[in-house]
C-alpha atoms as a PDB file:
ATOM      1  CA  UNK A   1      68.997 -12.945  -6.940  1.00  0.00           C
ATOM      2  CA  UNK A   2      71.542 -14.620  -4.293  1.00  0.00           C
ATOM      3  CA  UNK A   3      70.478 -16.315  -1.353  1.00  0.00           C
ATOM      4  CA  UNK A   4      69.773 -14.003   1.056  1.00  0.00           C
ATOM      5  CA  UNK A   5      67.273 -13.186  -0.770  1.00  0.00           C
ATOM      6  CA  UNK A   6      65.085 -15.926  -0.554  1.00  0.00           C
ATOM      7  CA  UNK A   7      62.400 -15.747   2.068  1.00  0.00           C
ATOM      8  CA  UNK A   8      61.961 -18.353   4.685  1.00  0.00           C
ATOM      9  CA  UNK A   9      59.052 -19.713   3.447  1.00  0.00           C
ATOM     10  CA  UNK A  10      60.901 -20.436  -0.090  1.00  0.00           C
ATOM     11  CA  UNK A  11      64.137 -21.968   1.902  1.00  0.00           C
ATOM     12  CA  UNK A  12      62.205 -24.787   4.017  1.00  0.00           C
ATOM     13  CA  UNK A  13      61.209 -28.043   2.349  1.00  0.00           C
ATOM     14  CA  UNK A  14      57.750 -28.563   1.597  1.00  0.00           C
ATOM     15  CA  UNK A  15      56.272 -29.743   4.975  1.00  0.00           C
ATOM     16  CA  UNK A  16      53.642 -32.702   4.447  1.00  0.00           C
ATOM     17  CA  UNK A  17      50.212 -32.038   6.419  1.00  0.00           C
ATOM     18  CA  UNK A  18      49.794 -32.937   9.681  1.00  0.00           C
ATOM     19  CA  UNK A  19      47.296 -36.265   9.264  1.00  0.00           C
ATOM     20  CA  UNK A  20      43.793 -34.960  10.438  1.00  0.00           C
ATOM     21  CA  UNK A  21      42.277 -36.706  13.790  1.00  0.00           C
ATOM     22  CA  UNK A  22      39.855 -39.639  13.209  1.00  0.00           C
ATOM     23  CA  UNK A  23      36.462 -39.452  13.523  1.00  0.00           C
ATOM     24  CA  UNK A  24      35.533 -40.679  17.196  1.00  0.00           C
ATOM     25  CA  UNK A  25      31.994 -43.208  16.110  1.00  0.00           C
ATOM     26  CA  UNK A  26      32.148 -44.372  19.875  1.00  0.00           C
ATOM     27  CA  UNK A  27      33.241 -44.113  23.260  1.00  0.00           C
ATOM     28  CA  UNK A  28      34.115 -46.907  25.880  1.00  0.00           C
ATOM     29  CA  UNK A  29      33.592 -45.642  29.022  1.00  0.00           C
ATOM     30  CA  UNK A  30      34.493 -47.596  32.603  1.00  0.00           C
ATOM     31  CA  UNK A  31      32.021 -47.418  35.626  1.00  0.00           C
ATOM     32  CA  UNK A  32      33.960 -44.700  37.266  1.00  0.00           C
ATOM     33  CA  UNK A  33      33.905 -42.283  33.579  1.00  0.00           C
ATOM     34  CA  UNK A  34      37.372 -43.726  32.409  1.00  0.00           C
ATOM     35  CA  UNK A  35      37.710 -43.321  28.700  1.00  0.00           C
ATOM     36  CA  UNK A  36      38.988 -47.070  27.757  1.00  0.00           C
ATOM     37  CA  UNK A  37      38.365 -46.487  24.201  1.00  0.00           C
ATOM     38  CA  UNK A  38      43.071 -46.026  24.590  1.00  0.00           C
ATOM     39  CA  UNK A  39      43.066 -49.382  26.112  1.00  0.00           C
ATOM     40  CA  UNK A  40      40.520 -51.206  24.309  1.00  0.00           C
ATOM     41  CA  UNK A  41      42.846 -50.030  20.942  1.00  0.00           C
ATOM     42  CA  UNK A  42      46.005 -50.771  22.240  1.00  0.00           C
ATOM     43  CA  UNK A  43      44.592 -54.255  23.548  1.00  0.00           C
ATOM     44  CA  UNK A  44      43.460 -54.852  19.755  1.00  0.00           C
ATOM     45  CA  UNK A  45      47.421 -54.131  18.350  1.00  0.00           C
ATOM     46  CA  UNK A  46      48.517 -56.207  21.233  1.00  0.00           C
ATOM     47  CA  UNK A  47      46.371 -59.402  20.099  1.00  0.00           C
ATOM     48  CA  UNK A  48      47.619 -59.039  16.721  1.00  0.00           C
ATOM     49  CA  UNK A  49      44.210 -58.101  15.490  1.00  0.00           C
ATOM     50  CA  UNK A  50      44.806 -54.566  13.959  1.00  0.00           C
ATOM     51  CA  UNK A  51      48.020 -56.062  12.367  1.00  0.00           C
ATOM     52  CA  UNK A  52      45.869 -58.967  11.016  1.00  0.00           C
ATOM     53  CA  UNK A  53      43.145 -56.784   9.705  1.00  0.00           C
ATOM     54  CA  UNK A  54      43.753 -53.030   9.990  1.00  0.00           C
ATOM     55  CA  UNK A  55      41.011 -51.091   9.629  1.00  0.00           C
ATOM     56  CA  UNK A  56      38.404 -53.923   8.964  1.00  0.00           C
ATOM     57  CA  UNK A  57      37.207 -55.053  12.509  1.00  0.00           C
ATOM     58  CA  UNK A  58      34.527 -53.542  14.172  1.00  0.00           C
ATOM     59  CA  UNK A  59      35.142 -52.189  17.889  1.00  0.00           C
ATOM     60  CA  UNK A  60      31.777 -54.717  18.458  1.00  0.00           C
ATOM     61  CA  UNK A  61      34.679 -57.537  17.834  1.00  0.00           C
ATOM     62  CA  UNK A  62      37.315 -56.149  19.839  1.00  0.00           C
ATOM     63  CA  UNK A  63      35.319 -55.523  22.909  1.00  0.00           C
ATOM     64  CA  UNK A  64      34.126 -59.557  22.939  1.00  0.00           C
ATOM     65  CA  UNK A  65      37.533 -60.501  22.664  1.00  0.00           C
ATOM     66  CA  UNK A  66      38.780 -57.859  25.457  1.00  0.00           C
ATOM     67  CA  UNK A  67      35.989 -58.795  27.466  1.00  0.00           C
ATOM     68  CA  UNK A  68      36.334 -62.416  26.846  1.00  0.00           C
ATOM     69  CA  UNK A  69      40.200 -62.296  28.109  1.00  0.00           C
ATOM     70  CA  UNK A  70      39.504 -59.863  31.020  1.00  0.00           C
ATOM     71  CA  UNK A  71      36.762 -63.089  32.048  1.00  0.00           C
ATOM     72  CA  UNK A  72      39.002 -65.598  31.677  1.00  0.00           C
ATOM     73  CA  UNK A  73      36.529 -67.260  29.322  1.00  0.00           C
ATOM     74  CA  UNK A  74      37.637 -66.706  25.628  1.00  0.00           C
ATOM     75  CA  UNK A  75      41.585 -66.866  24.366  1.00  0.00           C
ATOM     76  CA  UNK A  76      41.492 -63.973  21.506  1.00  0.00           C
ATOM     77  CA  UNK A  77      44.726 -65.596  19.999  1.00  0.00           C
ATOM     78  CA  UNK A  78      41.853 -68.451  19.211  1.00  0.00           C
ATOM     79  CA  UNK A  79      39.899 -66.010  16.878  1.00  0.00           C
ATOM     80  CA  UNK A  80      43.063 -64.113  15.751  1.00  0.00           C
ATOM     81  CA  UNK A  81      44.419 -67.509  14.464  1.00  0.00           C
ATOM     82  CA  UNK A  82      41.537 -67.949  12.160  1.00  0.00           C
ATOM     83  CA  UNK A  83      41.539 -64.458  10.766  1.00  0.00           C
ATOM     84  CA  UNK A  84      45.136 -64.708  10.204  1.00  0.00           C
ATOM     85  CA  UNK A  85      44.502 -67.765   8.128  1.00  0.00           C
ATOM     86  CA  UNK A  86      41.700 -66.272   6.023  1.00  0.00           C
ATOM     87  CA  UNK A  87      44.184 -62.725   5.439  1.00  0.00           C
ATOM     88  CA  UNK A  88      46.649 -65.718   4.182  1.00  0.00           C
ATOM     89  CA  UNK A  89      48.745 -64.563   6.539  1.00  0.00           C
ATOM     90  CA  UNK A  90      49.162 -67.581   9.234  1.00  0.00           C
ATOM     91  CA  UNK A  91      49.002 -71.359   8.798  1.00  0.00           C
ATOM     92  CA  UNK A  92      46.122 -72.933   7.514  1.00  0.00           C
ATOM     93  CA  UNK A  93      42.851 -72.889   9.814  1.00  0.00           C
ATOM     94  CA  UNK A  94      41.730 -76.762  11.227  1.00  0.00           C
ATOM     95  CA  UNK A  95      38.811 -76.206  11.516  1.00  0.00           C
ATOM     96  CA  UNK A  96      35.833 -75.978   8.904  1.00  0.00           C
ATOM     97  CA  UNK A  97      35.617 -73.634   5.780  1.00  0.00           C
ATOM     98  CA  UNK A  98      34.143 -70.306   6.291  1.00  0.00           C
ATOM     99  CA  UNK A  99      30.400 -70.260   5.240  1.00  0.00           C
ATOM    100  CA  UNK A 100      28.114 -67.833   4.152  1.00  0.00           C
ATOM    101  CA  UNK A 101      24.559 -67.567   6.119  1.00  0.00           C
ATOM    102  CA  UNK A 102      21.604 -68.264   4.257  1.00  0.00           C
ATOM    103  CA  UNK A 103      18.728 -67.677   6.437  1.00  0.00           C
ATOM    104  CA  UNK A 104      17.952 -64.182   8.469  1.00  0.00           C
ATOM    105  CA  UNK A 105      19.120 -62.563  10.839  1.00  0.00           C
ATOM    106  CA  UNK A 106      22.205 -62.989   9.051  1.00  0.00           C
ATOM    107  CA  UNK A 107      21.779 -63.768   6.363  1.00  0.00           C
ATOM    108  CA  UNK A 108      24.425 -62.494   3.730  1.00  0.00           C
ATOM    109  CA  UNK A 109      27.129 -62.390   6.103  1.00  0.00           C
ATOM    110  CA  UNK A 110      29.471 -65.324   6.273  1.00  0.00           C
ATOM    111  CA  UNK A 111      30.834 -67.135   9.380  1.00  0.00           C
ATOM    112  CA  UNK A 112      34.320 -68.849  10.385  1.00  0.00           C
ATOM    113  CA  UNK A 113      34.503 -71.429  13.129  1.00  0.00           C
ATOM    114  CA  UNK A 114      37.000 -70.637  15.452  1.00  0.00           C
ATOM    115  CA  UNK A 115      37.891 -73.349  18.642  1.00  0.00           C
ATOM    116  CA  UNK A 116      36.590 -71.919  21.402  1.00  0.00           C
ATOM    117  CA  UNK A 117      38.165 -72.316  25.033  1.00  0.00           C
ATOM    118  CA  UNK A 118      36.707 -75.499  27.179  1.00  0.00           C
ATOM    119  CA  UNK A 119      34.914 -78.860  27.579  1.00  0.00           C
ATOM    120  CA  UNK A 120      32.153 -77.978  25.656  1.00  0.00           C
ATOM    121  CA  UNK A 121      34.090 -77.585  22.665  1.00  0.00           C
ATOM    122  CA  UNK A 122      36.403 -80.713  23.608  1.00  0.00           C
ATOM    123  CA  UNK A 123      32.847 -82.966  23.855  1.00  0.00           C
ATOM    124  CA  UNK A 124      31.395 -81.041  20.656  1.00  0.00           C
ATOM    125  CA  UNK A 125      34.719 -82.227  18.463  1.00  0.00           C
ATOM    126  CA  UNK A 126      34.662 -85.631  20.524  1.00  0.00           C
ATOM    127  CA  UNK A 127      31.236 -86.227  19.922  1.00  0.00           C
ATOM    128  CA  UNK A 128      31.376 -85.308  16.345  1.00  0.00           C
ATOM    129  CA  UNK A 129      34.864 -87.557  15.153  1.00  0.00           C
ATOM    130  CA  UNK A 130      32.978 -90.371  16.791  1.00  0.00           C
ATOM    131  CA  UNK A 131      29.931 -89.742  14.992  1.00  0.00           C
ATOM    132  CA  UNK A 132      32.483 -89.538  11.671  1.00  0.00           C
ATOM    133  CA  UNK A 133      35.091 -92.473  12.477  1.00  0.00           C
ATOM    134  CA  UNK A 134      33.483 -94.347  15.307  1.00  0.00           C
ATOM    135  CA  UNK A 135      36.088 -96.535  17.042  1.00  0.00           C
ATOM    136  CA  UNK A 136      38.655 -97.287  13.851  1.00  0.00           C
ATOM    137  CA  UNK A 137      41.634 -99.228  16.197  1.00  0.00           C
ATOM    138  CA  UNK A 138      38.290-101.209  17.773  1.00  0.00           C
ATOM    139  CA  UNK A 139      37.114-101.952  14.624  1.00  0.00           C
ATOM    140  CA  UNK A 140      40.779-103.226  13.367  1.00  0.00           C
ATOM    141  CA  UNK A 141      40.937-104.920  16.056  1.00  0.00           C
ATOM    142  CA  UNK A 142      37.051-107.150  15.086  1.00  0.00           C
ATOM    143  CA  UNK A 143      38.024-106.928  11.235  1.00  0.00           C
ATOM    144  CA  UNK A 144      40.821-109.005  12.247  1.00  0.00           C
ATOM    145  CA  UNK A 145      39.457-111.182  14.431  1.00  0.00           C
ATOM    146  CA  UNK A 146      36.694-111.806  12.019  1.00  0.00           C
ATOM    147  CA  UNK A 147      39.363-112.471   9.194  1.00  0.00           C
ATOM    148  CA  UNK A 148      41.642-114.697  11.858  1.00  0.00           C
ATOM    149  CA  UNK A 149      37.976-116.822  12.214  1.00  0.00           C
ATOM    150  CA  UNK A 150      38.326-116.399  15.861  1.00  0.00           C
ATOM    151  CA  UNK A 151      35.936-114.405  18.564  1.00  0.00           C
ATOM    152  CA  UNK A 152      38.041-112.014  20.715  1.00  0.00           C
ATOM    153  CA  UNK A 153      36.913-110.111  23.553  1.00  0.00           C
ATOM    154  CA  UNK A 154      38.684-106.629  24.038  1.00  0.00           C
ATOM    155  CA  UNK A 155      41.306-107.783  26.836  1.00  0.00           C
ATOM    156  CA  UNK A 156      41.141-104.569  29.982  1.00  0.00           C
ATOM    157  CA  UNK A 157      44.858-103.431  28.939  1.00  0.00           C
ATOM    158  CA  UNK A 158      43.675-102.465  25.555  1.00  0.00           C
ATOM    159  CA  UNK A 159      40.822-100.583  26.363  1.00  0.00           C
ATOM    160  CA  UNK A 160      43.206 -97.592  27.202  1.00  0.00           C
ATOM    161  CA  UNK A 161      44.194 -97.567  23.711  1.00  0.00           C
ATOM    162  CA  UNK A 162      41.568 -97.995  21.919  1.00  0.00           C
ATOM    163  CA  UNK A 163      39.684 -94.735  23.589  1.00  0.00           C
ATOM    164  CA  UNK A 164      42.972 -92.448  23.311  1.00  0.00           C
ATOM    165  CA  UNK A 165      42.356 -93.620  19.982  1.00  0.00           C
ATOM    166  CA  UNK A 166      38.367 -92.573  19.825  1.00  0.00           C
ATOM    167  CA  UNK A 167      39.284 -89.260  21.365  1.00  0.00           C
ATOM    168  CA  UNK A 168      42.579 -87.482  20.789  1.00  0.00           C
ATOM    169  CA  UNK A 169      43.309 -89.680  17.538  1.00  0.00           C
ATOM    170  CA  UNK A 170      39.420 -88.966  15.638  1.00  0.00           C
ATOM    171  CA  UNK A 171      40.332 -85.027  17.042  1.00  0.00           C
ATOM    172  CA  UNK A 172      43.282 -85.428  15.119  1.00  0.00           C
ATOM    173  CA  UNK A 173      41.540 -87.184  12.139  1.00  0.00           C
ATOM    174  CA  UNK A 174      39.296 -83.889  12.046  1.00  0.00           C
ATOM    175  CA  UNK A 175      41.715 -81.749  12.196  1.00  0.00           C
ATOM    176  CA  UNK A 176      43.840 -83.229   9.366  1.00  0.00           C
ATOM    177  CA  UNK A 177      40.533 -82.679   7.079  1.00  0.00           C
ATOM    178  CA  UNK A 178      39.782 -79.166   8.413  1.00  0.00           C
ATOM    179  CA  UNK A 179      36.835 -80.323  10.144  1.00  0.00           C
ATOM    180  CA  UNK A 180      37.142 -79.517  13.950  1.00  0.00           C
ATOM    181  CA  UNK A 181      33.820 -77.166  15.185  1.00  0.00           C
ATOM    182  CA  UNK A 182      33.569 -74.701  17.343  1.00  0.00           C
ATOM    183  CA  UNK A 183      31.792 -71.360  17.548  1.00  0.00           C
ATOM    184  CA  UNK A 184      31.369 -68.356  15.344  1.00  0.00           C
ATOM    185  CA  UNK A 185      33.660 -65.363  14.261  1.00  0.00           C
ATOM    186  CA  UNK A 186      31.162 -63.275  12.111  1.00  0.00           C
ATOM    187  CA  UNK A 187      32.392 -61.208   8.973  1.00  0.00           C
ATOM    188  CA  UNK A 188      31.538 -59.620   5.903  1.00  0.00           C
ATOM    189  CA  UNK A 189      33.148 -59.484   2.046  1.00  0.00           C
ATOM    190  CA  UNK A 190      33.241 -56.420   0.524  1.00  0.00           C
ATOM    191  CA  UNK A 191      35.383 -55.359  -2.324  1.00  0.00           C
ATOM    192  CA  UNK A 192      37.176 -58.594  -2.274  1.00  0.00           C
ATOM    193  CA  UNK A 193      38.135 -58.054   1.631  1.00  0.00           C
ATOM    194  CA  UNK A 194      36.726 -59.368   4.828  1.00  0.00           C
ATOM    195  CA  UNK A 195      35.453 -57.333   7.398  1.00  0.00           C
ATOM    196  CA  UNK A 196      35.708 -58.713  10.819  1.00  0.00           C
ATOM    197  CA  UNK A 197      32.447 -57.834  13.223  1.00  0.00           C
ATOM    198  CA  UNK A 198      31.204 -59.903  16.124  1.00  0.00           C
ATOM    199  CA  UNK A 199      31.704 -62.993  17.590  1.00  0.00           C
ATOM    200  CA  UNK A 200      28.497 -65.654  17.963  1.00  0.00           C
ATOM    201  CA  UNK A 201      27.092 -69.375  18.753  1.00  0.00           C
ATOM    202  CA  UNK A 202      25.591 -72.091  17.159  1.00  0.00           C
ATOM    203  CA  UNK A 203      22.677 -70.932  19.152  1.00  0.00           C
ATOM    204  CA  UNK A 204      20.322 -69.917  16.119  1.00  0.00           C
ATOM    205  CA  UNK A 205      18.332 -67.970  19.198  1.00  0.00           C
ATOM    206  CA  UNK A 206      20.900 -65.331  19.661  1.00  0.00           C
ATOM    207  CA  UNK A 207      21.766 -64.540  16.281  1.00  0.00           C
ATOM    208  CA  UNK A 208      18.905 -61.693  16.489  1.00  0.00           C
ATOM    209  CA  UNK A 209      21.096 -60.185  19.206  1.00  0.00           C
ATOM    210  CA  UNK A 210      24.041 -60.088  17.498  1.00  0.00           C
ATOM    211  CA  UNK A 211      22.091 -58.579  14.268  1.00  0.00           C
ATOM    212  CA  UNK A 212      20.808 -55.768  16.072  1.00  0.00           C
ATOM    213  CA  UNK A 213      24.543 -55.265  17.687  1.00  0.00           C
ATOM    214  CA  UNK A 214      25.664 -55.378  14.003  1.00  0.00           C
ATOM    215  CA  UNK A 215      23.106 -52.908  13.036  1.00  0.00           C
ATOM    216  CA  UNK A 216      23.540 -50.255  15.828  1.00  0.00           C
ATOM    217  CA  UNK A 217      27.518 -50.506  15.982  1.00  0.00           C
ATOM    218  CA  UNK A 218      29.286 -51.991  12.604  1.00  0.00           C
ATOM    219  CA  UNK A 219      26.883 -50.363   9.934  1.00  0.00           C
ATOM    220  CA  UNK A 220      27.758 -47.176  11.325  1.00  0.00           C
ATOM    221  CA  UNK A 221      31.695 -48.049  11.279  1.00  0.00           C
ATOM    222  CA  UNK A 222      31.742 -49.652   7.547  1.00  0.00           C
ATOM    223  CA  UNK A 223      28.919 -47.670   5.929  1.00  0.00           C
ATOM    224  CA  UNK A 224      28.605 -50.144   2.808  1.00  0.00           C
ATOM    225  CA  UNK A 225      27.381 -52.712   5.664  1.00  0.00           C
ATOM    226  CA  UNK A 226      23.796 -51.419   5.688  1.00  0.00           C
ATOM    227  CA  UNK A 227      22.971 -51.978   1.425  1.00  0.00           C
ATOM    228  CA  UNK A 228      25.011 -55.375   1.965  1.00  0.00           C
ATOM    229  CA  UNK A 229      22.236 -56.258   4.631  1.00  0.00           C
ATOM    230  CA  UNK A 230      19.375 -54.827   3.458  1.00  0.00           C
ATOM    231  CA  UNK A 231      20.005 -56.897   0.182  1.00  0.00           C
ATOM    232  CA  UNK A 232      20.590 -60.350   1.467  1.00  0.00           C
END
């Protein structure tokens, strides 16, 4: 045999397969019949989220976080920062440990606190460090009047200190022991992974909501979800 006698089909490398099209579970649809389901995936690369956790976050996830930026009212870098540090993959979170749920609705899934945008998570942290360290450069400042023998009132130029102290120094006091709060990024382990799938509050009231999102949208995107739940 010489060459020309091998056929084409014997002369071209082996060709790998072309990859076969996902399964399409949803569709995101605008008011006017847009398909956003393009832009709603792109905005998830662009946030760092399918990087941080490809394949293992729900689209229930992505669309709070796109429609949380689109508002104005959530900053998904906030909630991508404390995924990143659970993947091991960013710096080490500052706020507190993740947590696993106990009690129904969701019960059996865990939760990570991530610092949500505004006052009400600036008053939540202020109100909680004092609650935890009180007024420490205050209380120096009695200690050692009480050790001096002496009764000093706080003079008006300290008082500036002493509540920058109270606020931004007990934020910083939390922070340092990974204890800032803030609201919830829900997820799931399975298989030694996490599985990233909606976003909540404290608000024990609305976690029956967000199980019925879960149940309607994530079960049918990570099918071991379902037995996980039904077991809790």
């Amino acid at each position: 045999m010489n060459d020309n006698d091998i056929s084409a089909n014997e002369a071209d490398p082996v060709k790998p397969r072309p990859m076969e099209t996902p399964v399409k579970l949803f569709t995101v649809t605008a008011a006017n019949g847009e398909d956003m389901l393009p832009m709603v995936q792109e905005f998830a690369r662009f946030i760092g989220l399918e990087q941080a956790a490809p394949g293992r976050h729900s689209l229930l996830l992505v669309l709070a976080l796109f429609g949380g930026a689109q508002s104005g009212m959530l900053n998904p870098a906030k909630v991508v920062r404390e995924i990143c540090a659970l993947e091991g993959i960013g710096p080490p979170s500052k706020l507190k440990p993740p947590i696993q749920n106990k009690h129904p609705p969701l019960k059996g899934l865990w939760h990570k606190h991530y610092l949500e945008d505004g006052r009400r998570a600036m008053a939540s942290n202020i109100k909680k460090g004092l609650g935890r360290f009180g007024l420490p450069l205050m209380q120096q400042r009695a200690d050692d009047a009480a050790a001096a023998g002496i009764e000093r009132p706080v003079p008006l130029d300290e008082l500036d200190e002493i509540i920058t102290d109270g606020v931004y120094g007990n934020w910083m006091r939390l922070a340092a022991s990974e204890a800032l709060t803030g609201e919830w990024l829900v997820f799931a382990k399975y298989e030694g992974q996490n599985y990233y799938l909606a976003l909540a509050t404290h608000d024990s009231n609305t976690h029956d909501q967000v199980r019925q999102k879960i149940d309607a949208l994530c079960c049918e995107e990570f099918p071991f979800l379902a037995k996980l739940l039904a077991d809790a």
